[in-house]
Structure formats: C-alpha cells, structure tokens
PDB file of N, CA and C in Angstrom:
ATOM      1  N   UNK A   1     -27.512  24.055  20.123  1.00  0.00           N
ATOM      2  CA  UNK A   1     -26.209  23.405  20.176  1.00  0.00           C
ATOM      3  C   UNK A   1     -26.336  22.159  21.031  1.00  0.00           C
ATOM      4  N   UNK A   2     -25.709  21.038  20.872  1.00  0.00           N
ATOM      5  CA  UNK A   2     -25.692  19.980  21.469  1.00  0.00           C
ATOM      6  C   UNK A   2     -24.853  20.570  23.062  1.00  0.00           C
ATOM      7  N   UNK A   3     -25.849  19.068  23.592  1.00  0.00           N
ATOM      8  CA  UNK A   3     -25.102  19.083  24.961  1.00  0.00           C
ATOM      9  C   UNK A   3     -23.010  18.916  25.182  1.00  0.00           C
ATOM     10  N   UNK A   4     -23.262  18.579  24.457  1.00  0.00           N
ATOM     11  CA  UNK A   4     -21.134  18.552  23.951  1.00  0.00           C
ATOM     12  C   UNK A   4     -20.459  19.726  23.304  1.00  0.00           C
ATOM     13  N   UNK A   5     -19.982  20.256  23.769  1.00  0.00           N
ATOM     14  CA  UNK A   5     -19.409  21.214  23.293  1.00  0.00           C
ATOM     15  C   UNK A   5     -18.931  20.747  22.429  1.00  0.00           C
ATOM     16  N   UNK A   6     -18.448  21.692  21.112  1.00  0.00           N
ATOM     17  CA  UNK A   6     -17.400  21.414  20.067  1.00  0.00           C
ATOM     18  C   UNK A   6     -16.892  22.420  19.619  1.00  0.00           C
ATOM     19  N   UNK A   7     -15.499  22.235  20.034  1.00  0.00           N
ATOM     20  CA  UNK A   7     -14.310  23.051  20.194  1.00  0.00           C
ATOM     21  C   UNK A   7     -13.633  23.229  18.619  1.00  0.00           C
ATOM     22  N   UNK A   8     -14.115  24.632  18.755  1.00  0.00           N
ATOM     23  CA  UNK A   8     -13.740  25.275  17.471  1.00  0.00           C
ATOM     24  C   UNK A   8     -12.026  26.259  17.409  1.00  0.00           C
ATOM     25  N   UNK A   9     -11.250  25.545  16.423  1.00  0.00           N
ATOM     26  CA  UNK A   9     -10.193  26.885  17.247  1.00  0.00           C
ATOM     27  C   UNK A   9     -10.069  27.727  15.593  1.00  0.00           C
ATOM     28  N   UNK A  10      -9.679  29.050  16.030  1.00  0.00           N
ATOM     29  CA  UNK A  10      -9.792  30.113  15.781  1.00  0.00           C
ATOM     30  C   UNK A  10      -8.867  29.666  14.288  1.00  0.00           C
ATOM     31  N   UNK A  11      -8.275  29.322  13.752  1.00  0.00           N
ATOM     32  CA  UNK A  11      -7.277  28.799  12.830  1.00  0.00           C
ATOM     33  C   UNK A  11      -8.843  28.091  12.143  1.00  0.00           C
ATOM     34  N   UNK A  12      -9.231  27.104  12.617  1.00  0.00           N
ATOM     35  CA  UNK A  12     -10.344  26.160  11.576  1.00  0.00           C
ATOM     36  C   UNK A  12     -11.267  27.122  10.714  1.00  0.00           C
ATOM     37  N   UNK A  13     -11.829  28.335  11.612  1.00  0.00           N
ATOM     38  CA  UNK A  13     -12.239  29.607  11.104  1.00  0.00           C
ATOM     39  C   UNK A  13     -11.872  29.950  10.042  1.00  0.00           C
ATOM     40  N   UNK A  14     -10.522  30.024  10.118  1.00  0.00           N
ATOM     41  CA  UNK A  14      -9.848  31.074   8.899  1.00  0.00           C
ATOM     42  C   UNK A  14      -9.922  30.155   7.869  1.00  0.00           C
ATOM     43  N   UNK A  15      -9.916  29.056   8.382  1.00  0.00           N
ATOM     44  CA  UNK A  15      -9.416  27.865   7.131  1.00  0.00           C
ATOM     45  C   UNK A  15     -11.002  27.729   6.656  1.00  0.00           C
ATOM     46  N   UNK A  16     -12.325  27.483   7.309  1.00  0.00           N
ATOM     47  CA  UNK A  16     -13.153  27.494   6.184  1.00  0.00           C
ATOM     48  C   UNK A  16     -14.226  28.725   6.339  1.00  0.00           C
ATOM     49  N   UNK A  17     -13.799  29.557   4.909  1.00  0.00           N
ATOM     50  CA  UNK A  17     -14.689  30.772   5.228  1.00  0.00           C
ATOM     51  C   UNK A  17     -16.366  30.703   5.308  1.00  0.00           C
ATOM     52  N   UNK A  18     -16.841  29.659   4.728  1.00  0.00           N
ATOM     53  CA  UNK A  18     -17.922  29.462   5.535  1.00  0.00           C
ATOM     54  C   UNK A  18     -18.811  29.367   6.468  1.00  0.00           C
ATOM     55  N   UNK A  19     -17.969  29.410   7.278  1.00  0.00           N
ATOM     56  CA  UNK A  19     -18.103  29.239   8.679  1.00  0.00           C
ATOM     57  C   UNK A  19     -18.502  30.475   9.092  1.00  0.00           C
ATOM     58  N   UNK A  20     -17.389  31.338   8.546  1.00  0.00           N
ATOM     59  CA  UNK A  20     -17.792  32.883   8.980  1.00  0.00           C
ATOM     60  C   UNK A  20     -18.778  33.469   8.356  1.00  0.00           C
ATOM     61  N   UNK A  21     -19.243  32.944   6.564  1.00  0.00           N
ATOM     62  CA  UNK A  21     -19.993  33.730   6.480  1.00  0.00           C
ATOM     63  C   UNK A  21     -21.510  33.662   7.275  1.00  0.00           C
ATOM     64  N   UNK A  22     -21.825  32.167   7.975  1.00  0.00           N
ATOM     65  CA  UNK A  22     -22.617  31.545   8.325  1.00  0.00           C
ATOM     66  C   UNK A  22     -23.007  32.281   9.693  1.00  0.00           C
ATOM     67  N   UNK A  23     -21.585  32.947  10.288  1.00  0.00           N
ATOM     68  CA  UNK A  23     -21.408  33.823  11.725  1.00  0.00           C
ATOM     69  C   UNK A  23     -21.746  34.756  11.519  1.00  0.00           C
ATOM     70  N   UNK A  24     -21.767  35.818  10.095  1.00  0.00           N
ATOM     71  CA  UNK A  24     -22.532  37.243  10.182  1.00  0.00           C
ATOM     72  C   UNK A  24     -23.806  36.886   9.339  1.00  0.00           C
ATOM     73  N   UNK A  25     -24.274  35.844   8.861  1.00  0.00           N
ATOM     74  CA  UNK A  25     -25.918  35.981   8.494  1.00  0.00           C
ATOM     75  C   UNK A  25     -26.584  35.916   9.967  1.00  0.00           C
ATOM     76  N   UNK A  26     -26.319  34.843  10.812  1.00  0.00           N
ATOM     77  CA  UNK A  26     -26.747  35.136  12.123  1.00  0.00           C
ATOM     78  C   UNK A  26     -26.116  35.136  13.559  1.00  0.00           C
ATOM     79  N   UNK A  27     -25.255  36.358  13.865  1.00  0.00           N
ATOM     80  CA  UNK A  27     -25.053  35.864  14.961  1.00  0.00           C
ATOM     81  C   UNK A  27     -25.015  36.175  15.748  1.00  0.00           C
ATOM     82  N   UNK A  28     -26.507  36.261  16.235  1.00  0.00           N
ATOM     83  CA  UNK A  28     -26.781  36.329  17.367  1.00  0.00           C
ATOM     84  C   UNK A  28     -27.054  34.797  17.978  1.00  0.00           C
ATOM     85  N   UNK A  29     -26.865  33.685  16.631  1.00  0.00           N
ATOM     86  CA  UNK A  29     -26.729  32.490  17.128  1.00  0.00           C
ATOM     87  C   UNK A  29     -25.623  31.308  17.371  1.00  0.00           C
ATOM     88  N   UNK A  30     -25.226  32.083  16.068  1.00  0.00           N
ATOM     89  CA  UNK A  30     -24.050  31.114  15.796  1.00  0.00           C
ATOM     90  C   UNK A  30     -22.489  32.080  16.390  1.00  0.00           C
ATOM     91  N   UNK A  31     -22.699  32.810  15.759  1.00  0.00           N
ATOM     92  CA  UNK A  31     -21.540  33.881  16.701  1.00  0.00           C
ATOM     93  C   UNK A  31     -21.203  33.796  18.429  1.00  0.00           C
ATOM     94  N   UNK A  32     -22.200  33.686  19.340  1.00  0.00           N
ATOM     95  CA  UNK A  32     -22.252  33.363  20.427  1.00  0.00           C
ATOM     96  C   UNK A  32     -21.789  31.774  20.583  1.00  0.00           C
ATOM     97  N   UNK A  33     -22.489  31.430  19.925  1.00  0.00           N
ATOM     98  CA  UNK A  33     -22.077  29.758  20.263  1.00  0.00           C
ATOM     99  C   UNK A  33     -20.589  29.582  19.392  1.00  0.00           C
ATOM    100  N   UNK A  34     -20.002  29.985  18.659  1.00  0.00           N
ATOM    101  CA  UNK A  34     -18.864  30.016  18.025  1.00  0.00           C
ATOM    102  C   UNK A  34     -17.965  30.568  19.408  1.00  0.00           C
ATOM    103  N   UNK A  35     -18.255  31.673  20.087  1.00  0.00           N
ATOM    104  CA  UNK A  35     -17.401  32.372  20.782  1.00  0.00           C
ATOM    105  C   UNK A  35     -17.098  31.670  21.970  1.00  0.00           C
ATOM    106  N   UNK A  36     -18.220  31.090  22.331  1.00  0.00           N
ATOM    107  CA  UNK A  36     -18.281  29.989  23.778  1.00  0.00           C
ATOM    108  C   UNK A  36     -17.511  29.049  23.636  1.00  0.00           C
ATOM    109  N   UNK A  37     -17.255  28.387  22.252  1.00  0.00           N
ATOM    110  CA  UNK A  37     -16.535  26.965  22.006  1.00  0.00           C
ATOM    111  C   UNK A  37     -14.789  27.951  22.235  1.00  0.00           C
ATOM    112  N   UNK A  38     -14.531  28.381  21.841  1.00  0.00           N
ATOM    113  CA  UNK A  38     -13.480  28.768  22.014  1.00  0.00           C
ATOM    114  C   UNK A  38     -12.501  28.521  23.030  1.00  0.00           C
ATOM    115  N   UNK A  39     -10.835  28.410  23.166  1.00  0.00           N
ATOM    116  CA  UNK A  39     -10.293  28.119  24.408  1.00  0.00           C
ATOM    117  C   UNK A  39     -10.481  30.081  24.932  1.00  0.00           C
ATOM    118  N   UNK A  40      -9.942  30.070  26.545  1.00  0.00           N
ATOM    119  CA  UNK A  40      -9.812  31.306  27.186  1.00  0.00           C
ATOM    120  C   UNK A  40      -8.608  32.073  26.249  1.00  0.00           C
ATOM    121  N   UNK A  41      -7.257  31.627  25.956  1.00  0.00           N
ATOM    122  CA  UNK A  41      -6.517  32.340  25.013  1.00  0.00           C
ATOM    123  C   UNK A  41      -7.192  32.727  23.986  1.00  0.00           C
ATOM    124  N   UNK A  42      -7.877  31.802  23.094  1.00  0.00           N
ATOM    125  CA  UNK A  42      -8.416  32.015  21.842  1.00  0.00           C
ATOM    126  C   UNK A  42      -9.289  33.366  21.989  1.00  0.00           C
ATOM    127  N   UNK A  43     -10.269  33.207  23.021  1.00  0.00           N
ATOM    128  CA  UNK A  43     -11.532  34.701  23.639  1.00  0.00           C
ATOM    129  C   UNK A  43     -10.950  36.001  23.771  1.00  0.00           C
ATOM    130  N   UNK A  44      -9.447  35.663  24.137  1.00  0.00           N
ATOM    131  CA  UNK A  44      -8.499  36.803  24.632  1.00  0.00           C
ATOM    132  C   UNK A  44      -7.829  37.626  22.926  1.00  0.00           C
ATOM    133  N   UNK A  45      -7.446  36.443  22.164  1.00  0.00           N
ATOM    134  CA  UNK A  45      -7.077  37.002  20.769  1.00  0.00           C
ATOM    135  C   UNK A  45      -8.581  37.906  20.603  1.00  0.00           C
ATOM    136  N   UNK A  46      -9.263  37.161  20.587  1.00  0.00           N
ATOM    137  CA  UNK A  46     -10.734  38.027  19.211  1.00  0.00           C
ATOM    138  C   UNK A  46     -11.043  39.267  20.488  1.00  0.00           C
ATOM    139  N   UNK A  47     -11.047  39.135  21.396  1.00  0.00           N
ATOM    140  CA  UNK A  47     -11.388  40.150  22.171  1.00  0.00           C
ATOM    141  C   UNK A  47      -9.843  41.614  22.106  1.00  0.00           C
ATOM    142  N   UNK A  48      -8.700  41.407  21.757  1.00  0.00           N
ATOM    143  CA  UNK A  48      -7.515  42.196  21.902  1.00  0.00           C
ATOM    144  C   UNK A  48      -7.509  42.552  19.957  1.00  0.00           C
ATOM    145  N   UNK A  49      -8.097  42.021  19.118  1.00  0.00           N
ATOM    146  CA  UNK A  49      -8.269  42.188  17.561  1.00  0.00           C
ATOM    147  C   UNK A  49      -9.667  42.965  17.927  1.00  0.00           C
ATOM    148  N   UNK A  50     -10.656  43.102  18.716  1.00  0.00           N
ATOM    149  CA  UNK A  50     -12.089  43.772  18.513  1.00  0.00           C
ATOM    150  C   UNK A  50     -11.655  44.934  19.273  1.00  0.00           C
ATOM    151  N   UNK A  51     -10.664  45.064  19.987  1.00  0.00           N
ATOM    152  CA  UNK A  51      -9.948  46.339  20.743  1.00  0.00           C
ATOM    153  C   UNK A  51      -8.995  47.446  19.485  1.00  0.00           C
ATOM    154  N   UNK A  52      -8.849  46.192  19.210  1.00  0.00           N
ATOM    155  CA  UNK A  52      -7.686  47.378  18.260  1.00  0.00           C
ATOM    156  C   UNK A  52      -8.496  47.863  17.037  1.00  0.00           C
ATOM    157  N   UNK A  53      -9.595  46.951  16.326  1.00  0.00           N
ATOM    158  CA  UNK A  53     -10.711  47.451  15.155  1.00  0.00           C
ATOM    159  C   UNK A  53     -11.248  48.889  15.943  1.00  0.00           C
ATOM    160  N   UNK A  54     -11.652  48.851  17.190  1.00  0.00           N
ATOM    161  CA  UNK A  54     -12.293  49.558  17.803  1.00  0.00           C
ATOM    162  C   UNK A  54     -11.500  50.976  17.707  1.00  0.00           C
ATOM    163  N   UNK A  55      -9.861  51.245  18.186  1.00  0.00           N
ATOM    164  CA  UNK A  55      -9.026  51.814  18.383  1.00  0.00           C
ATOM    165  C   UNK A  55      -8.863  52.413  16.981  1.00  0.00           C
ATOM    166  N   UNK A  56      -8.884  52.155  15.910  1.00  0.00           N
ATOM    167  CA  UNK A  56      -8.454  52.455  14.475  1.00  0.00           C
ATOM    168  C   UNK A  56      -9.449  52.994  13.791  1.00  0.00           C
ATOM    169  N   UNK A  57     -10.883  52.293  14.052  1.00  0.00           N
ATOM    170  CA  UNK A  57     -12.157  52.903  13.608  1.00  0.00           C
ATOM    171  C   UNK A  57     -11.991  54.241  14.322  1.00  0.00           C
ATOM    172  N   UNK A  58     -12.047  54.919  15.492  1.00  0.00           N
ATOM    173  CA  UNK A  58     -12.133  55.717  16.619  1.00  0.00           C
ATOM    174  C   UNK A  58     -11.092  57.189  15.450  1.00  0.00           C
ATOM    175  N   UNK A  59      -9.904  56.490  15.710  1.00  0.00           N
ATOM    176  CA  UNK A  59      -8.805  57.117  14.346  1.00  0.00           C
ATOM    177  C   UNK A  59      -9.390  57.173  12.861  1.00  0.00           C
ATOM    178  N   UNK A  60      -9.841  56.722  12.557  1.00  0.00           N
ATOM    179  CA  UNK A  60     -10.770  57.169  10.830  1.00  0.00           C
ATOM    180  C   UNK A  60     -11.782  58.068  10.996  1.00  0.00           C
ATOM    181  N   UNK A  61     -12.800  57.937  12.293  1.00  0.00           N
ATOM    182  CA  UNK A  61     -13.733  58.440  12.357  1.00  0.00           C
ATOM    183  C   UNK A  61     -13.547  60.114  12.399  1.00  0.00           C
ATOM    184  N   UNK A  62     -11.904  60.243  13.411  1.00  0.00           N
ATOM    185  CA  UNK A  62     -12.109  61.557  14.068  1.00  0.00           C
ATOM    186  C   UNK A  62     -11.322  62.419  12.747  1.00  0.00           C
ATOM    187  N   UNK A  63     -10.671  61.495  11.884  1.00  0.00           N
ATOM    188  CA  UNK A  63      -9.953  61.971  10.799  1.00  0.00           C
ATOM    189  C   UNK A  63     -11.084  62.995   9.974  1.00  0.00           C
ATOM    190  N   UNK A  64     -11.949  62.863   9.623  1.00  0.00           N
ATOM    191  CA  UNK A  64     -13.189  63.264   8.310  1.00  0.00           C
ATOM    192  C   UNK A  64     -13.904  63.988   9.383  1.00  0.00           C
TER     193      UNK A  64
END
C-alpha cells in the first residue's frame, strides 16, 4: 500500500462488488489494508455486524 492512505468508506464497498470479491480471494492483504483505511465509526459498524454474524451463527449451530 502506498505511503498515503486511501480512505475507503464502507458505502464505496457496497457500491463496487469487486472490491469485495478482491477482499476474500486475499485477505490477508487486502482485507487488512481495506480495514485500516476505514474511519473509527466505520471499524465500529463491521466490528458490531461481525458480532452479531457471530451471535446468530452460535444460534444455528446449537439448533442441529
């Protein structure tokens, strides 16, 4: 990643899905550096959405 950050917000994401698919072929590179560009609110959404996936998976799992 360049020395400049470039500030990605969470909306540009949704808008080009590319982006994401580009975030689960690798990301352990781009995912990290996607997550860093982020504002502190923005870290706080994907982190309170990876709480609740977490919370619901937990509920399917114990269902079966």
């Amino acid at each position: 990643m360049d020395n400049k950050k470039k500030i990605k917000p969470l909306s540009s994401l949704l808008q080009n899905p590319s982006e994401i698919l580009e975030i689960a072929k690798n990301p352990g590179k781009y995912g990290l550096d996607t997550f860093r560009s982020l504002s502190n609110q923005q870290k706080q959404y994907v982190a309170f959405a990876a709480a609740a996936g977490l919370v619901i998976y937990g509920f399917m799992v114990n269902r079966k």
